[in-house]
C-alpha atoms as a PDB file:
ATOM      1  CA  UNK A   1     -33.775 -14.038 -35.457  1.00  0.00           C
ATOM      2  CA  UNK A   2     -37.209 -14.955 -36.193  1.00  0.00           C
ATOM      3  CA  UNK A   3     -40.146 -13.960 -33.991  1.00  0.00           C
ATOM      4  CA  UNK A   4     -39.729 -17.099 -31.315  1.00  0.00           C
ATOM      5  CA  UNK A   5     -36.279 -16.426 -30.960  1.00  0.00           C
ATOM      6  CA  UNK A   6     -37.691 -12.945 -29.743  1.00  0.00           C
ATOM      7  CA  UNK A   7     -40.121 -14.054 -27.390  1.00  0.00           C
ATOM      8  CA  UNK A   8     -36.804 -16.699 -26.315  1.00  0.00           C
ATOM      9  CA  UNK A   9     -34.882 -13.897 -26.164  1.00  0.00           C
ATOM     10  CA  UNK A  10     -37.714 -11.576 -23.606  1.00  0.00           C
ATOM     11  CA  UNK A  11     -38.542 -14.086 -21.782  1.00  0.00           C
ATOM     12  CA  UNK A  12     -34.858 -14.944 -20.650  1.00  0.00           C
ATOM     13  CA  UNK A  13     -34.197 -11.213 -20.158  1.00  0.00           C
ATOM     14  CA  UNK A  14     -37.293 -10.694 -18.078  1.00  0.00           C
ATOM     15  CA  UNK A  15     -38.291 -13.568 -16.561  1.00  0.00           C
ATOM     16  CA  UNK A  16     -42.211 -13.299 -17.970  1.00  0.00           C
ATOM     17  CA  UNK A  17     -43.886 -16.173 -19.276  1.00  0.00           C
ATOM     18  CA  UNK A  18     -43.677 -17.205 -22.331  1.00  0.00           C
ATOM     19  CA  UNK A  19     -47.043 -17.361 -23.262  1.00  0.00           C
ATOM     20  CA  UNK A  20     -47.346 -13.165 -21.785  1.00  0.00           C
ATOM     21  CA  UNK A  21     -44.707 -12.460 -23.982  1.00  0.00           C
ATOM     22  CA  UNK A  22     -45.807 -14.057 -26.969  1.00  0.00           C
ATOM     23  CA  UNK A  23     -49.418 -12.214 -26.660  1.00  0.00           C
ATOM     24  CA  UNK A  24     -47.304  -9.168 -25.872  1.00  0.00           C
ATOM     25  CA  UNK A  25     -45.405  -9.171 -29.244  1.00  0.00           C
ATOM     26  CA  UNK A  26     -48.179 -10.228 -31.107  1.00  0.00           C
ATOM     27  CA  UNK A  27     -50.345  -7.282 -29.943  1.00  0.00           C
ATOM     28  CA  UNK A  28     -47.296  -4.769 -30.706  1.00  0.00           C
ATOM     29  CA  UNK A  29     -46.847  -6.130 -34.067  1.00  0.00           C
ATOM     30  CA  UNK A  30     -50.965  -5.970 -34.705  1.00  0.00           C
ATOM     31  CA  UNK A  31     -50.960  -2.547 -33.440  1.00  0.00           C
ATOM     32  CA  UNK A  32     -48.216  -1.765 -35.909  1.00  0.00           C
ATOM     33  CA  UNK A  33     -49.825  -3.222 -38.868  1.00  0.00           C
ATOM     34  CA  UNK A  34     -52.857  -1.130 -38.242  1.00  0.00           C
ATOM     35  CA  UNK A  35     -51.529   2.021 -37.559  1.00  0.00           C
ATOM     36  CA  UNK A  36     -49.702   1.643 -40.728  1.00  0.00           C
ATOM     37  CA  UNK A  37     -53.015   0.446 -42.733  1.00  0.00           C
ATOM     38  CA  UNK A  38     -54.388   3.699 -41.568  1.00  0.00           C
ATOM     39  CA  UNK A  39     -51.468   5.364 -43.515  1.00  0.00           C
ATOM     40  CA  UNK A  40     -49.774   6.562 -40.117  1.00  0.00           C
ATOM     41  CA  UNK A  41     -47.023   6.749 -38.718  1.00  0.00           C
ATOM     42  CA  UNK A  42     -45.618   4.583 -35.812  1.00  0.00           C
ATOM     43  CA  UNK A  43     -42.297   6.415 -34.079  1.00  0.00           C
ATOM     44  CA  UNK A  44     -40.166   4.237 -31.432  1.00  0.00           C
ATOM     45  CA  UNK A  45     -37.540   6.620 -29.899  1.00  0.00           C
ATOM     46  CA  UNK A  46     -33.836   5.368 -30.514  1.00  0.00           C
ATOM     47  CA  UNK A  47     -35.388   2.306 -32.366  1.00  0.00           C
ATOM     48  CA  UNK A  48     -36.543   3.799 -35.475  1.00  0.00           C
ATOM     49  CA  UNK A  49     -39.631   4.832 -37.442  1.00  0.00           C
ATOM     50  CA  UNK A  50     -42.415   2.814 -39.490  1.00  0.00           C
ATOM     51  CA  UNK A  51     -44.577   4.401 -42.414  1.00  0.00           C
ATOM     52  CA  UNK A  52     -45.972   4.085 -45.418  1.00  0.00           C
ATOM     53  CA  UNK A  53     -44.825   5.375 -48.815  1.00  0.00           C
ATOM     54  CA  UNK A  54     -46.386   5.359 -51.879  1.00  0.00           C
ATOM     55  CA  UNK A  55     -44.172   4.068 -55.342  1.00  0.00           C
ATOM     56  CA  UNK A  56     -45.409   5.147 -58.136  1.00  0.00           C
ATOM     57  CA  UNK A  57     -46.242   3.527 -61.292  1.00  0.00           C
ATOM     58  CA  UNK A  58     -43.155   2.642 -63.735  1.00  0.00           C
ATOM     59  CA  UNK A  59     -42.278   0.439 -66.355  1.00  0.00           C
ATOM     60  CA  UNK A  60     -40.038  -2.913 -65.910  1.00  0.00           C
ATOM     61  CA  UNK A  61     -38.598  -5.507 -67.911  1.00  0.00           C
ATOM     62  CA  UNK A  62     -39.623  -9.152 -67.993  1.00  0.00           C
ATOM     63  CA  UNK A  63     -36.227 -11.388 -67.463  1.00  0.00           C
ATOM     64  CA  UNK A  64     -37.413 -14.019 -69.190  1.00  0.00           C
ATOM     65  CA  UNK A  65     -38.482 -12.306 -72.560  1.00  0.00           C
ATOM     66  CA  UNK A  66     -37.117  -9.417 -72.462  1.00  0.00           C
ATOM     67  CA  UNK A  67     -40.195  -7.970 -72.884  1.00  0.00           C
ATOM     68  CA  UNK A  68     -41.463  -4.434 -71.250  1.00  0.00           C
ATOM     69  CA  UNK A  69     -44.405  -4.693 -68.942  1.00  0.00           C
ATOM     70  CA  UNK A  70     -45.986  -2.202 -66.809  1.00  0.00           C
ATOM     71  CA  UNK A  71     -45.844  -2.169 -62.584  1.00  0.00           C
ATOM     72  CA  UNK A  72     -48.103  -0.306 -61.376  1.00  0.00           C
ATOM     73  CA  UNK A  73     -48.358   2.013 -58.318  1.00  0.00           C
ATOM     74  CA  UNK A  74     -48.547   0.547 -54.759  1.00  0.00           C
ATOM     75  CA  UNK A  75     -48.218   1.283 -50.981  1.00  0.00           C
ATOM     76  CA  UNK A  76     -45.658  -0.274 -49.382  1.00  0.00           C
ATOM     77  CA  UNK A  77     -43.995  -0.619 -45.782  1.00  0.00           C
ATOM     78  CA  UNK A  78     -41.073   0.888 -44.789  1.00  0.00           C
ATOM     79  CA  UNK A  79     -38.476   1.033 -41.672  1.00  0.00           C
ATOM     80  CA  UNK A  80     -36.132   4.102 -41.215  1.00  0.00           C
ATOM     81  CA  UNK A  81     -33.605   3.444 -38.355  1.00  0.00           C
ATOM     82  CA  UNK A  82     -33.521   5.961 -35.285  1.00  0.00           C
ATOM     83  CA  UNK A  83     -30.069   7.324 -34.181  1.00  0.00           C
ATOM     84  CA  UNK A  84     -29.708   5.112 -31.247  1.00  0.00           C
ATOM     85  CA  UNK A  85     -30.016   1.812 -33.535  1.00  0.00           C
ATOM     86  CA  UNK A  86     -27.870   3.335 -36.175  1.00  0.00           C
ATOM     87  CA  UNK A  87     -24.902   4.265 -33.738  1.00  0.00           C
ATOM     88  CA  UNK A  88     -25.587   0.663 -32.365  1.00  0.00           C
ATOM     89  CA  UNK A  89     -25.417  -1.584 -35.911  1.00  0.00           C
ATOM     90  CA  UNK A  90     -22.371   0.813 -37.183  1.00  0.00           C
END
């Protein structure tokens, strides 16, 4: 499902109009993003929980050559499913 088939989706369960659901979900995932930029966290009960974590800095191999190369540290997004989504999926 990709984010039209969301709006699709909302806008058959709700009856809204498309183009209020669309600026809906695009202001919901912009509020995400930020919140996360900001190195919080953003919690949805029963849904699950976005943050931030920080990998550190390790070495790696280069497929091609063989070769050992360096990757360095970096922030990067991640999802951790609340107990309601995780009874659902299972």
């Amino acid at each position: 499902m990709n984010k039209q088939d969301l709006v699709n989706h909302v806008v058959k369960a709700t009856g809204l109009p498309k183009r209020q659901v669309g600026s809906a979900l695009s202001a919901m995932i912009d509020g995400i993003t930020k919140t996360l930029k900001k190195g919080e966290r953003v919690t949805l009960v029963g849904f699950g929980t976005f943050s931030v974590k920080k990998r550190k800095a390790r070495k790696g191999r280069n497929p091609q050559t063989g070769e050992t190369i360096k990757i360095g540290a970096k922030k990067v997004a991640s999802f951790k499913a609340g107990q309601g989504l995780a009874k659902a999926v299972k």
